[in-house]
Protein backbone atom coordinates (compact mmCIF):
# COMPACT_ATOMS: atom_id res chain seq x y z
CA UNK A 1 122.36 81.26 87.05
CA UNK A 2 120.41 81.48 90.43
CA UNK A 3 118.52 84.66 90.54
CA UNK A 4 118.80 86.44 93.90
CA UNK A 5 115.56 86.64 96.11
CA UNK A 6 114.73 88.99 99.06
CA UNK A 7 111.87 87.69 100.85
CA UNK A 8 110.22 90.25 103.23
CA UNK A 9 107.88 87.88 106.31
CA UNK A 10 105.94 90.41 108.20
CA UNK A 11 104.89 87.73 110.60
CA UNK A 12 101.52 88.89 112.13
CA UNK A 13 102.03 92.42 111.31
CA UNK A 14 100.26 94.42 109.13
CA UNK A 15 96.87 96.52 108.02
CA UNK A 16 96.08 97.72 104.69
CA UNK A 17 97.51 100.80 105.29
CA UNK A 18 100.76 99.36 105.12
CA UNK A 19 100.40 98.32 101.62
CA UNK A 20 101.96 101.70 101.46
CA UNK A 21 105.17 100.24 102.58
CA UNK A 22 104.79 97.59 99.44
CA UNK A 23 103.98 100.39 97.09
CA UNK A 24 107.68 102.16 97.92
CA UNK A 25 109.21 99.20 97.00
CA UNK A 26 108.71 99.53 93.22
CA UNK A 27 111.81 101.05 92.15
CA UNK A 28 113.82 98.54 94.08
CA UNK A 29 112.35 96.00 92.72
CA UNK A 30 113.32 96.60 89.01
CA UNK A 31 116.98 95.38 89.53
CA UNK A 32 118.45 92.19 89.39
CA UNK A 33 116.91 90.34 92.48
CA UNK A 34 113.50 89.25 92.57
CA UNK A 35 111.65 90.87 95.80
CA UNK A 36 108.77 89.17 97.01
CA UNK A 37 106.58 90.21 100.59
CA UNK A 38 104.98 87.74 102.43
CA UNK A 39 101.82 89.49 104.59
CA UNK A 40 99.29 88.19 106.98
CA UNK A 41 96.69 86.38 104.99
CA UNK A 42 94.26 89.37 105.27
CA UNK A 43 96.42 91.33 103.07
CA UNK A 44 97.49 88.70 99.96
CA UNK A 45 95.09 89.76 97.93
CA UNK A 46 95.01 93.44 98.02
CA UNK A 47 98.77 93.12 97.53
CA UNK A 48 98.92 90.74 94.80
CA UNK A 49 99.78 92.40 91.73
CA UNK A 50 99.85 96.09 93.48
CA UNK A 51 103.58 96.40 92.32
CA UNK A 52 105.09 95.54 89.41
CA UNK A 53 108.17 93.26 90.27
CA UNK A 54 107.08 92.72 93.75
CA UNK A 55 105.52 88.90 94.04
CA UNK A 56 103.06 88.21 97.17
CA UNK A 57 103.32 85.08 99.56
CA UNK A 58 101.36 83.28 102.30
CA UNK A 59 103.14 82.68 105.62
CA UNK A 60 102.19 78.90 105.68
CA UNK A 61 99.54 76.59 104.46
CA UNK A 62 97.13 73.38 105.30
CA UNK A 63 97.87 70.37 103.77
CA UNK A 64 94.27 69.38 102.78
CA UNK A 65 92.63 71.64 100.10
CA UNK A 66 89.57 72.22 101.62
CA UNK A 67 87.43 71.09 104.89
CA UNK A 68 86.50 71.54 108.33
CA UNK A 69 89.86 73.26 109.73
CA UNK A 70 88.77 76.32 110.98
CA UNK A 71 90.54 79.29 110.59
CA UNK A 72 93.00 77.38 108.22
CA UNK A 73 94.25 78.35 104.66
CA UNK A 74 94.99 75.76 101.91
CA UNK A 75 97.48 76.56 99.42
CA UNK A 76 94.43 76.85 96.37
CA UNK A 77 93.23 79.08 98.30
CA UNK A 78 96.72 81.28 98.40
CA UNK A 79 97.28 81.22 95.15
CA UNK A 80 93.41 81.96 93.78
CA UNK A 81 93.81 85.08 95.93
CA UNK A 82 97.33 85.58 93.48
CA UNK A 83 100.17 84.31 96.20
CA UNK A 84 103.17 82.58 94.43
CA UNK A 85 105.29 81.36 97.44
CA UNK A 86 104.63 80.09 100.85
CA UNK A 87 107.12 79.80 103.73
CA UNK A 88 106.73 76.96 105.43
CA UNK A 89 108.47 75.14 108.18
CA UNK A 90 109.22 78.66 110.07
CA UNK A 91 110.47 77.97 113.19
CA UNK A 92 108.21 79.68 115.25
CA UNK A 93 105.82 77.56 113.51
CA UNK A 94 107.68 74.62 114.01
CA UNK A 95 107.62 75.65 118.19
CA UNK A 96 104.73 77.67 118.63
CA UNK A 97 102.14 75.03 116.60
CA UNK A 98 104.18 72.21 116.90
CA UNK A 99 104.70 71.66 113.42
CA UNK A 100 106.89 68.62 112.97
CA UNK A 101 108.61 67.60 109.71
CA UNK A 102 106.19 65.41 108.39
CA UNK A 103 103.57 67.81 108.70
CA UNK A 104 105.54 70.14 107.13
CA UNK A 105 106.11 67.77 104.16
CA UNK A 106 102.54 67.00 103.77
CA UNK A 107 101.86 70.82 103.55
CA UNK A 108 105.00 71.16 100.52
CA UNK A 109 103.58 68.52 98.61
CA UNK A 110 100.01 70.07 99.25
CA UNK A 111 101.91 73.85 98.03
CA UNK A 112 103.42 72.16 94.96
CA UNK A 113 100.07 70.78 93.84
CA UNK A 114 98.62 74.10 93.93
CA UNK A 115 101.50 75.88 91.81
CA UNK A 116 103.19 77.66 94.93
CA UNK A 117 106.92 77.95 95.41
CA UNK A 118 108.33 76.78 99.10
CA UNK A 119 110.48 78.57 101.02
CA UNK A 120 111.56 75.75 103.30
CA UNK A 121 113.21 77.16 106.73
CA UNK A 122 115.06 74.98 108.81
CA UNK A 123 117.47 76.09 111.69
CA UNK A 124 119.15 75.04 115.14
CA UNK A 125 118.55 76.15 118.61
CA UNK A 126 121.23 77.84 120.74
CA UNK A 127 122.02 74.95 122.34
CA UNK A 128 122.03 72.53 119.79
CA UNK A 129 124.68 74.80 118.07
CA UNK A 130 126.65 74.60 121.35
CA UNK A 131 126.66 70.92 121.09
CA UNK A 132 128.37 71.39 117.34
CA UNK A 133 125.03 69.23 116.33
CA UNK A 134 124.25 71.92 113.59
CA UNK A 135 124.56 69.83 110.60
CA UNK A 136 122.93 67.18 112.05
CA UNK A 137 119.32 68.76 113.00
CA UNK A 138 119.95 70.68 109.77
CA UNK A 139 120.25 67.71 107.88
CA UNK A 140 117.30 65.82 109.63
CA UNK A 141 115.10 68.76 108.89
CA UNK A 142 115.71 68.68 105.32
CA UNK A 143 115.54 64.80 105.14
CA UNK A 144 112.15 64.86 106.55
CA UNK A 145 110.41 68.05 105.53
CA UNK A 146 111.57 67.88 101.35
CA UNK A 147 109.09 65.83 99.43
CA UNK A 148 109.98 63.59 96.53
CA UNK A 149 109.93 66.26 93.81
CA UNK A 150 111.80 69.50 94.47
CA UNK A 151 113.31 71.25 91.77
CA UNK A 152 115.04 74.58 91.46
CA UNK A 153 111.92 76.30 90.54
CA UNK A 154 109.37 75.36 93.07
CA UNK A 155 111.98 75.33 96.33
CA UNK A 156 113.78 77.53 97.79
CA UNK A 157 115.82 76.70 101.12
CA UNK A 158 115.99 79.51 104.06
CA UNK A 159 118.28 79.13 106.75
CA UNK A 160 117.62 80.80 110.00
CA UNK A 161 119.57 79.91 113.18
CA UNK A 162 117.09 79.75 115.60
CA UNK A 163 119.39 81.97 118.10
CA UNK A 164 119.42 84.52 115.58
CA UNK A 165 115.84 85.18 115.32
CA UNK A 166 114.66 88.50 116.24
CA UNK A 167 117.46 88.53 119.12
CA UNK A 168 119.65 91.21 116.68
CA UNK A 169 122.41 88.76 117.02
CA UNK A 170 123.77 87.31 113.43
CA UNK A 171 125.41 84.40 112.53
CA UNK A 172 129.13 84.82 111.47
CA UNK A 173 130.18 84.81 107.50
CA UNK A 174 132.07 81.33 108.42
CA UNK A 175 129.01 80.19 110.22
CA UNK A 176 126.58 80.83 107.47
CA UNK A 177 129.23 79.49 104.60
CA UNK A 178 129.28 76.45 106.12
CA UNK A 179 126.07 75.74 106.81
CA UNK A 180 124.97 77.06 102.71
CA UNK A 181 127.73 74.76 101.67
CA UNK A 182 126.32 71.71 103.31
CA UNK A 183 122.71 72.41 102.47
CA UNK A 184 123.96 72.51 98.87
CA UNK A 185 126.13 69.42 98.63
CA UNK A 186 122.91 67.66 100.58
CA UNK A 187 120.47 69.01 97.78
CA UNK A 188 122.99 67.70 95.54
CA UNK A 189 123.29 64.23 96.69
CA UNK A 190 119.40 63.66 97.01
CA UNK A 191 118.60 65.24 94.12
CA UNK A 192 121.46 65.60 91.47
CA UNK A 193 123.84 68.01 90.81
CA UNK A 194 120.82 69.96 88.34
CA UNK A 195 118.38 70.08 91.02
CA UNK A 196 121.41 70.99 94.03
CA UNK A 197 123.15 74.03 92.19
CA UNK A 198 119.98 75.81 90.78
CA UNK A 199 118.22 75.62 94.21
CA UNK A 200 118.22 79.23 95.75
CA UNK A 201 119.48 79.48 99.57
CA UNK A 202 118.41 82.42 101.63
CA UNK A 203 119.90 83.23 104.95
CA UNK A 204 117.69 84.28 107.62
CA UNK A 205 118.35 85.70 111.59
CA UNK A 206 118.20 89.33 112.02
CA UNK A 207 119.53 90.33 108.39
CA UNK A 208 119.61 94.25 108.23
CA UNK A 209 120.70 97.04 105.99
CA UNK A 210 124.19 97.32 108.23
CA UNK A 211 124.93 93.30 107.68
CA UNK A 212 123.50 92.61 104.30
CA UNK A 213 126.06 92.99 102.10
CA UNK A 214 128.41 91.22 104.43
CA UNK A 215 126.10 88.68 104.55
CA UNK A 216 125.56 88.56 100.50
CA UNK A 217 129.19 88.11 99.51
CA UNK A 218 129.22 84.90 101.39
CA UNK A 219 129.16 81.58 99.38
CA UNK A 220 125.84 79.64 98.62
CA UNK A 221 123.78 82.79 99.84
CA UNK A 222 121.36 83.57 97.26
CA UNK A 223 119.43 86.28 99.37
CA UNK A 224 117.63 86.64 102.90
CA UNK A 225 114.60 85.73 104.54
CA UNK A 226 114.14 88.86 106.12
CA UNK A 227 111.88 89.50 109.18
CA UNK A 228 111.28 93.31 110.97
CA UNK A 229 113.38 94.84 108.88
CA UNK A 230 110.92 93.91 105.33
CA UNK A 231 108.21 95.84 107.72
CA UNK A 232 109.64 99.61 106.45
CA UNK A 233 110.14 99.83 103.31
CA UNK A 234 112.61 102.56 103.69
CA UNK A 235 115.74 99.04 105.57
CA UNK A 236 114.23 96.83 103.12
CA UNK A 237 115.45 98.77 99.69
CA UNK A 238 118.77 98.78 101.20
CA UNK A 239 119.10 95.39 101.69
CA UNK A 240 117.46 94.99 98.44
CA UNK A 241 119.80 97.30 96.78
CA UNK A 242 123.09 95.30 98.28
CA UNK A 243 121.58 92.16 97.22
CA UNK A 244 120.98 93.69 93.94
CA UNK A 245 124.92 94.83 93.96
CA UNK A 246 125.41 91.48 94.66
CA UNK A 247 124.35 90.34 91.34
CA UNK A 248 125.85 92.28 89.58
């Protein structure tokens, strides 16, 4: 049984009076899903461990544990300050740092090593949806950013169109079922059925309280990646609370 997981990214968002926002969540997080809040780095570890029920994550990581990268984070260093996940692969980083999938599979193994859990996003542009090459890139993203060694426990997949990102559009319930239904059946065929149904899949692309649970009682979804709407607490307990009806 895959347990449901709302993941909040605030994205570079954020002081510590915000950790307010975290604090409200702690009724919420009691029910079935797990909740977990993923804050600028400046605010991991005054988070960690402020809520019961509420796990703290890094945005991404370096792949080396330590050096001279300035102004880098390595995933030791995430999960000394008491981080359990990372995302990695976002796609703004994937555009904005040009992040390409090997570097993004050097920084998973470097996450795994350090006891973090990946959330691995991969996603298609606008126009590479147009050209019905979805399940292609989608497929070439996970081929090259998945180390050797993924399990249920220390990955979880998020898909987030690229067109849906912060543009308040949403990808259909068709649109999303087929895409969790390949990324499945892929998982499954690299690495056995064990590995493929107990991975958790999280959809991702302007997920909000009035689409959530439209968005939950599609097949394969196991929760959200959720972006401005994890900033106020006040939209993220309802899409908490219909992901938590949806484990029920």
């Amino acid at each position: 049984m895959r347990r449901k997981l709302a993941a909040g990214n605030w994205k570079m968002n954020g002081t510590l009076a915000a950790l307010g926002e975290v604090d409200s969540l702690a009724l919420a997080a009691q029910g079935a899903a797990e909740v977990l809040v993923c804050p600028p780095f400046p605010l991991i570890a005054p988070a960690a461990g402020r809520v019961p029920g509420v796990a703290i994550g890094g945005q991404t990581c370096h792949p080396e544990t330590s050096g001279a990268f300035t102004g880098e984070v390595s995933a030791g260093m995430l999960a000394d300050v008491g981080a359990s996940y990372v995302i990695l692969g976002h796609s703004e980083r994937r555009e904005m740092f040009d992040e390409h999938d090997d570097h993004i599979r050097a920084r998973c193994r470097a996450a795994w090593q350090a006891g973090l859990k990946v959330i691995l996003c991969i996603g298609e542009t606008e126009a590479q949806r147009d050209a019905q090459n979805t399940l292609d890139i989608l497929g070439g993203q996970m081929a090259g950013s998945i180390p050797d060694g993924a399990t249920g426990h220390n990955l979880v997949v998020a898909y987030e169109p690229i067109w849906a990102i912060g543009t308040g559009r949403t990808a259909t319930p068709d649109q999303i079922g087929e895409v969790h239904d390949f990324i499945r059946a892929r998982l499954e065929r690299r690495f056995g059925a064990g590995v493929g149904r107990s991975t958790r899949l999280l959809y991702g692309g302007s997920v909000k309280p009035g689409n959530a649970a439209e968005i939950f009682a599609v097949s394969n979804v196991d929760g959200a990646l959720v972006g401005g709407a994890s900033l106020k607490s006040a939209d993220f307990i309802l899409i908490i609370d219909a992901l938590n009806a949806a484990s029920d």
